[in-house]
PDB file of N, CA and C in Angstrom:
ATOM      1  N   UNK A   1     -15.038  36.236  -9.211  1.00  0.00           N
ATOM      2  CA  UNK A   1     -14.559  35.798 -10.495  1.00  0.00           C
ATOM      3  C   UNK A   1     -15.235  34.487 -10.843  1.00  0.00           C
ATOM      4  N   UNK A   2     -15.519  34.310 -11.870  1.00  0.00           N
ATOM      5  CA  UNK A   2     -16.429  33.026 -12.287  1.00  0.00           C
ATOM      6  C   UNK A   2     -15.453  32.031 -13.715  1.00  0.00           C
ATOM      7  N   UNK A   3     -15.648  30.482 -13.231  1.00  0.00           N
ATOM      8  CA  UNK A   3     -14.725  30.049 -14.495  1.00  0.00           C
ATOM      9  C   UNK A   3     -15.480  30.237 -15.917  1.00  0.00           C
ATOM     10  N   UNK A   4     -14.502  30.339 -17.005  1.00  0.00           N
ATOM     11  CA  UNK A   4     -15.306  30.079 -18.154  1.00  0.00           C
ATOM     12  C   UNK A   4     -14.447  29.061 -19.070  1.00  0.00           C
ATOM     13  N   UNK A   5     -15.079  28.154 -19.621  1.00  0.00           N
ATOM     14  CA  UNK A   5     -14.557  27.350 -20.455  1.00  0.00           C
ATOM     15  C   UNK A   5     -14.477  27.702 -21.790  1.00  0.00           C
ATOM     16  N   UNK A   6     -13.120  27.545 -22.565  1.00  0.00           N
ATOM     17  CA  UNK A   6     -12.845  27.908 -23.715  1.00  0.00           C
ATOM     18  C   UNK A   6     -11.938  27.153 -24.235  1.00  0.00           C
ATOM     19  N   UNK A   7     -11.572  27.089 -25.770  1.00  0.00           N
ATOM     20  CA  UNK A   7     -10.505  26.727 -26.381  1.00  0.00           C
ATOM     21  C   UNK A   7      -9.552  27.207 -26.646  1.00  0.00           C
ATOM     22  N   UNK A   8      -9.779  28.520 -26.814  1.00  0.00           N
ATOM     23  CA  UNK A   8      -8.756  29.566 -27.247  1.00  0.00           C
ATOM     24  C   UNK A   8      -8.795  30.654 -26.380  1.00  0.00           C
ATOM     25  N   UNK A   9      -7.689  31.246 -25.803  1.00  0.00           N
ATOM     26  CA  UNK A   9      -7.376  32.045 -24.595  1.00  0.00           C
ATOM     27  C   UNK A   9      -6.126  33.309 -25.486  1.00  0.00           C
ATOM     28  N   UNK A  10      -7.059  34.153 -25.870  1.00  0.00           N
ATOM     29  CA  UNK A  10      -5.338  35.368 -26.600  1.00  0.00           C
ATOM     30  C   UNK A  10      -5.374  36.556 -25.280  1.00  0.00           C
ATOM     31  N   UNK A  11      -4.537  36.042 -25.320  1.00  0.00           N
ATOM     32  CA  UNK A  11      -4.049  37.483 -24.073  1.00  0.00           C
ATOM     33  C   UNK A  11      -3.752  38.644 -25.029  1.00  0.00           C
ATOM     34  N   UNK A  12      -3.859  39.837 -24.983  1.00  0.00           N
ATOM     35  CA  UNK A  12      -3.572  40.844 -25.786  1.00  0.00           C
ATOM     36  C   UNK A  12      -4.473  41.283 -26.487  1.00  0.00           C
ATOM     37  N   UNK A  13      -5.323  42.517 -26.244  1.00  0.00           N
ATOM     38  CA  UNK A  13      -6.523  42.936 -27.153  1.00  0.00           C
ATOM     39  C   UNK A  13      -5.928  44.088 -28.343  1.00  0.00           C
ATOM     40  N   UNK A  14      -4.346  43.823 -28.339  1.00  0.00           N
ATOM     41  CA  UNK A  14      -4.007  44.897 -29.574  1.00  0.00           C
ATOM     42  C   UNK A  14      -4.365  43.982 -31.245  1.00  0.00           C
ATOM     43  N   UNK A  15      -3.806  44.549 -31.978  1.00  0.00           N
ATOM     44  CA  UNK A  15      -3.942  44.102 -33.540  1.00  0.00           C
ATOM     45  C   UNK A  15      -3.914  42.715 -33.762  1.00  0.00           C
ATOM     46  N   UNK A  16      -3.272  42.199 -33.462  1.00  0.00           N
ATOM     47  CA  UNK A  16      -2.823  40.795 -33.709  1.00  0.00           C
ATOM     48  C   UNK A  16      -3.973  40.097 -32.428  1.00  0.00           C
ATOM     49  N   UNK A  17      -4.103  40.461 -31.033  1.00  0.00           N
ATOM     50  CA  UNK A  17      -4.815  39.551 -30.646  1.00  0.00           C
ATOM     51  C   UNK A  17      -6.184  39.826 -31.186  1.00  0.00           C
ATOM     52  N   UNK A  18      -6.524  40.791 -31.452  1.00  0.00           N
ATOM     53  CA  UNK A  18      -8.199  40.621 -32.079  1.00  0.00           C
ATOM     54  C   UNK A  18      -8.187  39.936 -33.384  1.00  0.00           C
ATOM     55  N   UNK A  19      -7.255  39.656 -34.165  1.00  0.00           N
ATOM     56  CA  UNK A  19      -7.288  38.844 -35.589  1.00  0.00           C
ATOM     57  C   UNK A  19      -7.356  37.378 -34.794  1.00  0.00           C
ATOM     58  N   UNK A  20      -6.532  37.381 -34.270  1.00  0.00           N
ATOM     59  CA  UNK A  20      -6.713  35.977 -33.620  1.00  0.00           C
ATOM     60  C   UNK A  20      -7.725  35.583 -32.634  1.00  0.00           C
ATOM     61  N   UNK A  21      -8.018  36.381 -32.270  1.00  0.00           N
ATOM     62  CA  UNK A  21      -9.851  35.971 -31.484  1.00  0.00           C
ATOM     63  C   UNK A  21     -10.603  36.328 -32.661  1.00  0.00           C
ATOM     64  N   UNK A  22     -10.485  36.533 -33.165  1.00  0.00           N
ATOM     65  CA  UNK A  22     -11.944  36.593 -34.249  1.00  0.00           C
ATOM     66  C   UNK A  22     -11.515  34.981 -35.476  1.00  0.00           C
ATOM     67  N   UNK A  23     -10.430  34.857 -35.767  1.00  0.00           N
ATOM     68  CA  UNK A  23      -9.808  33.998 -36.288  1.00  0.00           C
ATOM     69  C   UNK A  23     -10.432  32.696 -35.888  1.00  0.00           C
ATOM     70  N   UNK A  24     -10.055  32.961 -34.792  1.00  0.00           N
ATOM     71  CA  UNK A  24     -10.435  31.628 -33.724  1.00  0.00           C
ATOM     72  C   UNK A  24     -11.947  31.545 -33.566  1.00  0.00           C
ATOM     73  N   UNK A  25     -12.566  32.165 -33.660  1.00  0.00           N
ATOM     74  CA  UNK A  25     -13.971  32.257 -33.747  1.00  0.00           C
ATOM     75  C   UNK A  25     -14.864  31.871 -34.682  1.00  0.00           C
ATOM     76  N   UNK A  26     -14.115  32.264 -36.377  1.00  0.00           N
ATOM     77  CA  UNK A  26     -14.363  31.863 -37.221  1.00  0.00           C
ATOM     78  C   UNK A  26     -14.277  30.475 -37.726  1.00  0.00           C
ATOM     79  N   UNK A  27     -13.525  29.858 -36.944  1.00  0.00           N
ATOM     80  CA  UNK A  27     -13.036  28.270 -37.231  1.00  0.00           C
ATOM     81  C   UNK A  27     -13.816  27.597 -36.105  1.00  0.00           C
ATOM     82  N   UNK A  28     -14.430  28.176 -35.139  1.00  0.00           N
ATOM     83  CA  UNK A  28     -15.361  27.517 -34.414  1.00  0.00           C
ATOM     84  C   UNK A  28     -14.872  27.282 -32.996  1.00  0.00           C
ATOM     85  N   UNK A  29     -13.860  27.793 -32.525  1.00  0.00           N
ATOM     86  CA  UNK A  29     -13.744  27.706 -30.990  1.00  0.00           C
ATOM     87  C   UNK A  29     -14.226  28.596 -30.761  1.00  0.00           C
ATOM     88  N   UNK A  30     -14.915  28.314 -29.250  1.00  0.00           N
ATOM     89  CA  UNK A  30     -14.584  29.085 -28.028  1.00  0.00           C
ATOM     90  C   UNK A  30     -13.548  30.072 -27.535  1.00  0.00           C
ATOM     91  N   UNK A  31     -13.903  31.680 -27.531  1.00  0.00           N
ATOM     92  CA  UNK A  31     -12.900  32.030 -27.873  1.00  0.00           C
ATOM     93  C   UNK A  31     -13.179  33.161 -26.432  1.00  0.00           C
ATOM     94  N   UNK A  32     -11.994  33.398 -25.908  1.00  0.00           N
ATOM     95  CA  UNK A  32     -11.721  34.351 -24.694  1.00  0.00           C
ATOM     96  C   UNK A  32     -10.356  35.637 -24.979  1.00  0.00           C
ATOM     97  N   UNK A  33     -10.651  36.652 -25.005  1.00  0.00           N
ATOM     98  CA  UNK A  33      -9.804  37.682 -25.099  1.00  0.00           C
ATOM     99  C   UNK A  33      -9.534  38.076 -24.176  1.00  0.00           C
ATOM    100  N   UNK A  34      -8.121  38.596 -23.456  1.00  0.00           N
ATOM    101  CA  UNK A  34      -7.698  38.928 -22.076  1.00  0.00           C
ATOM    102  C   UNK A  34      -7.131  40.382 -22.390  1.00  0.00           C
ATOM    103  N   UNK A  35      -7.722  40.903 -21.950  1.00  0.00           N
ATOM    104  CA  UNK A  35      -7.099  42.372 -22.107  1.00  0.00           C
ATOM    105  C   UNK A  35      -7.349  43.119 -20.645  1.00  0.00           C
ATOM    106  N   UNK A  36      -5.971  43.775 -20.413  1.00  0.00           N
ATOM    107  CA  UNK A  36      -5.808  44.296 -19.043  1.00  0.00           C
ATOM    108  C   UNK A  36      -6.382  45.857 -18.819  1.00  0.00           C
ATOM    109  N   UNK A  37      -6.476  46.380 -20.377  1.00  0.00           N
ATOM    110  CA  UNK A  37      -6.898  47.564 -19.972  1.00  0.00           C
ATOM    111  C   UNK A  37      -8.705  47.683 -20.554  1.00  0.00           C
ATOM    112  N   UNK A  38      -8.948  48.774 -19.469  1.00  0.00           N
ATOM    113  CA  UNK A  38     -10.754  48.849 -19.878  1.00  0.00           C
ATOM    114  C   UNK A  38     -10.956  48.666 -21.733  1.00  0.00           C
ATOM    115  N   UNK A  39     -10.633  49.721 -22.249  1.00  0.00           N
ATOM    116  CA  UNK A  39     -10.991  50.092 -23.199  1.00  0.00           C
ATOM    117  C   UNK A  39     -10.056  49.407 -24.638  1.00  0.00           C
ATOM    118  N   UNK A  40      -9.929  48.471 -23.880  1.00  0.00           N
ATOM    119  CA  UNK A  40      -8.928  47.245 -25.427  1.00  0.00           C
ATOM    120  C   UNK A  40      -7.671  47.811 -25.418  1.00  0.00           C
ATOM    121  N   UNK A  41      -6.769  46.566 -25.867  1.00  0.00           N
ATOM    122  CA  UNK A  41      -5.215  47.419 -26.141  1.00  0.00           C
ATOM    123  C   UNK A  41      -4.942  48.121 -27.567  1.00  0.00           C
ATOM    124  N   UNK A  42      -4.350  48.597 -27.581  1.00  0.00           N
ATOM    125  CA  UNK A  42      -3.569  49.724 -28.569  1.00  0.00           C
ATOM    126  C   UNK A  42      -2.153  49.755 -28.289  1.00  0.00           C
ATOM    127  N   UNK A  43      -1.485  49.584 -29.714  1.00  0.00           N
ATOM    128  CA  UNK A  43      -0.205  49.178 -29.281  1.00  0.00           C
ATOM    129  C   UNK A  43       0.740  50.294 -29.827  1.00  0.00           C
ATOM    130  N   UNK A  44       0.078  51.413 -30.222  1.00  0.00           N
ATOM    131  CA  UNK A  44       0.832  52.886 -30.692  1.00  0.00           C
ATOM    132  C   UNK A  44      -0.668  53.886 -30.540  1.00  0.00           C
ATOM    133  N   UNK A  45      -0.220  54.876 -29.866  1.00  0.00           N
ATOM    134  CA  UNK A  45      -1.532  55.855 -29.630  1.00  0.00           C
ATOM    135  C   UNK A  45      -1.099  57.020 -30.950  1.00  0.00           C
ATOM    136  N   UNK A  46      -0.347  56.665 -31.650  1.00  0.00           N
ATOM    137  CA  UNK A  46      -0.046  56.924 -33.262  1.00  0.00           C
ATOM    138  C   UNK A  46      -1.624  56.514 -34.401  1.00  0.00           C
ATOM    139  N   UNK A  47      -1.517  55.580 -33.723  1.00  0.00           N
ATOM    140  CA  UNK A  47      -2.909  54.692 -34.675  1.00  0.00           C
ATOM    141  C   UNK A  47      -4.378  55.075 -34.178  1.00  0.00           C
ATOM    142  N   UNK A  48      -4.496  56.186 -35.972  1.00  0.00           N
ATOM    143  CA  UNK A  48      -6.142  56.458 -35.300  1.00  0.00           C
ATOM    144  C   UNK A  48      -7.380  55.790 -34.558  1.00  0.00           C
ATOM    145  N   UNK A  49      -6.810  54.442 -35.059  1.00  0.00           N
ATOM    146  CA  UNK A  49      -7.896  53.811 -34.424  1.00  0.00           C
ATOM    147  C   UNK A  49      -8.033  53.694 -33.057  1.00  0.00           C
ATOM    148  N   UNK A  50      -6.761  53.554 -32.353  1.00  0.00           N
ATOM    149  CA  UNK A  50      -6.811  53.066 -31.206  1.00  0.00           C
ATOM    150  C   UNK A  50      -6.869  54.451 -30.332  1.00  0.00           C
ATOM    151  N   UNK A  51      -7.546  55.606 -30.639  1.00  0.00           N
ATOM    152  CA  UNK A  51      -7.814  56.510 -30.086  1.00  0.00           C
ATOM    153  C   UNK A  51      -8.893  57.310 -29.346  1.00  0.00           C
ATOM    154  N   UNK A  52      -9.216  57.335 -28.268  1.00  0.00           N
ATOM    155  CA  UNK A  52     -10.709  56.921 -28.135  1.00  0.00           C
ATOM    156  C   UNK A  52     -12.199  56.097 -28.680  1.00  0.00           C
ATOM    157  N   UNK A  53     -11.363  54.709 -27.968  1.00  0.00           N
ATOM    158  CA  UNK A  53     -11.339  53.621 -28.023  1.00  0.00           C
ATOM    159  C   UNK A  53     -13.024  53.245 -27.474  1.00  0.00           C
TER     160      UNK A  53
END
């Protein structure tokens, strides 16, 4: 595991954390997304999108 330095740390790669890592990106931090599963989170497998991912 290797450190990385950042400003902004969103745990959660569903809806809300990718607005907010990209958010955060756009305003100029350093930005780190934590997501536990391979293929990004999805927070209803209802939502086309998050369907083969």
């Amino acid at each position: 595991m290797r450190e990385v330095d950042v400003q902004l740390a969103v745990l959660g790669g569903g809806y809300a954390g990718y607005v907010a890592a990209i958010r955060g990106a756009q305003l100029g931090a350093a930005v780190a997304l934590i997501e536990e599963r391979e293929n990004g989170g999805c927070n209803s497998a209802e939502n086309d999108i998050c369907q083969d991912v």
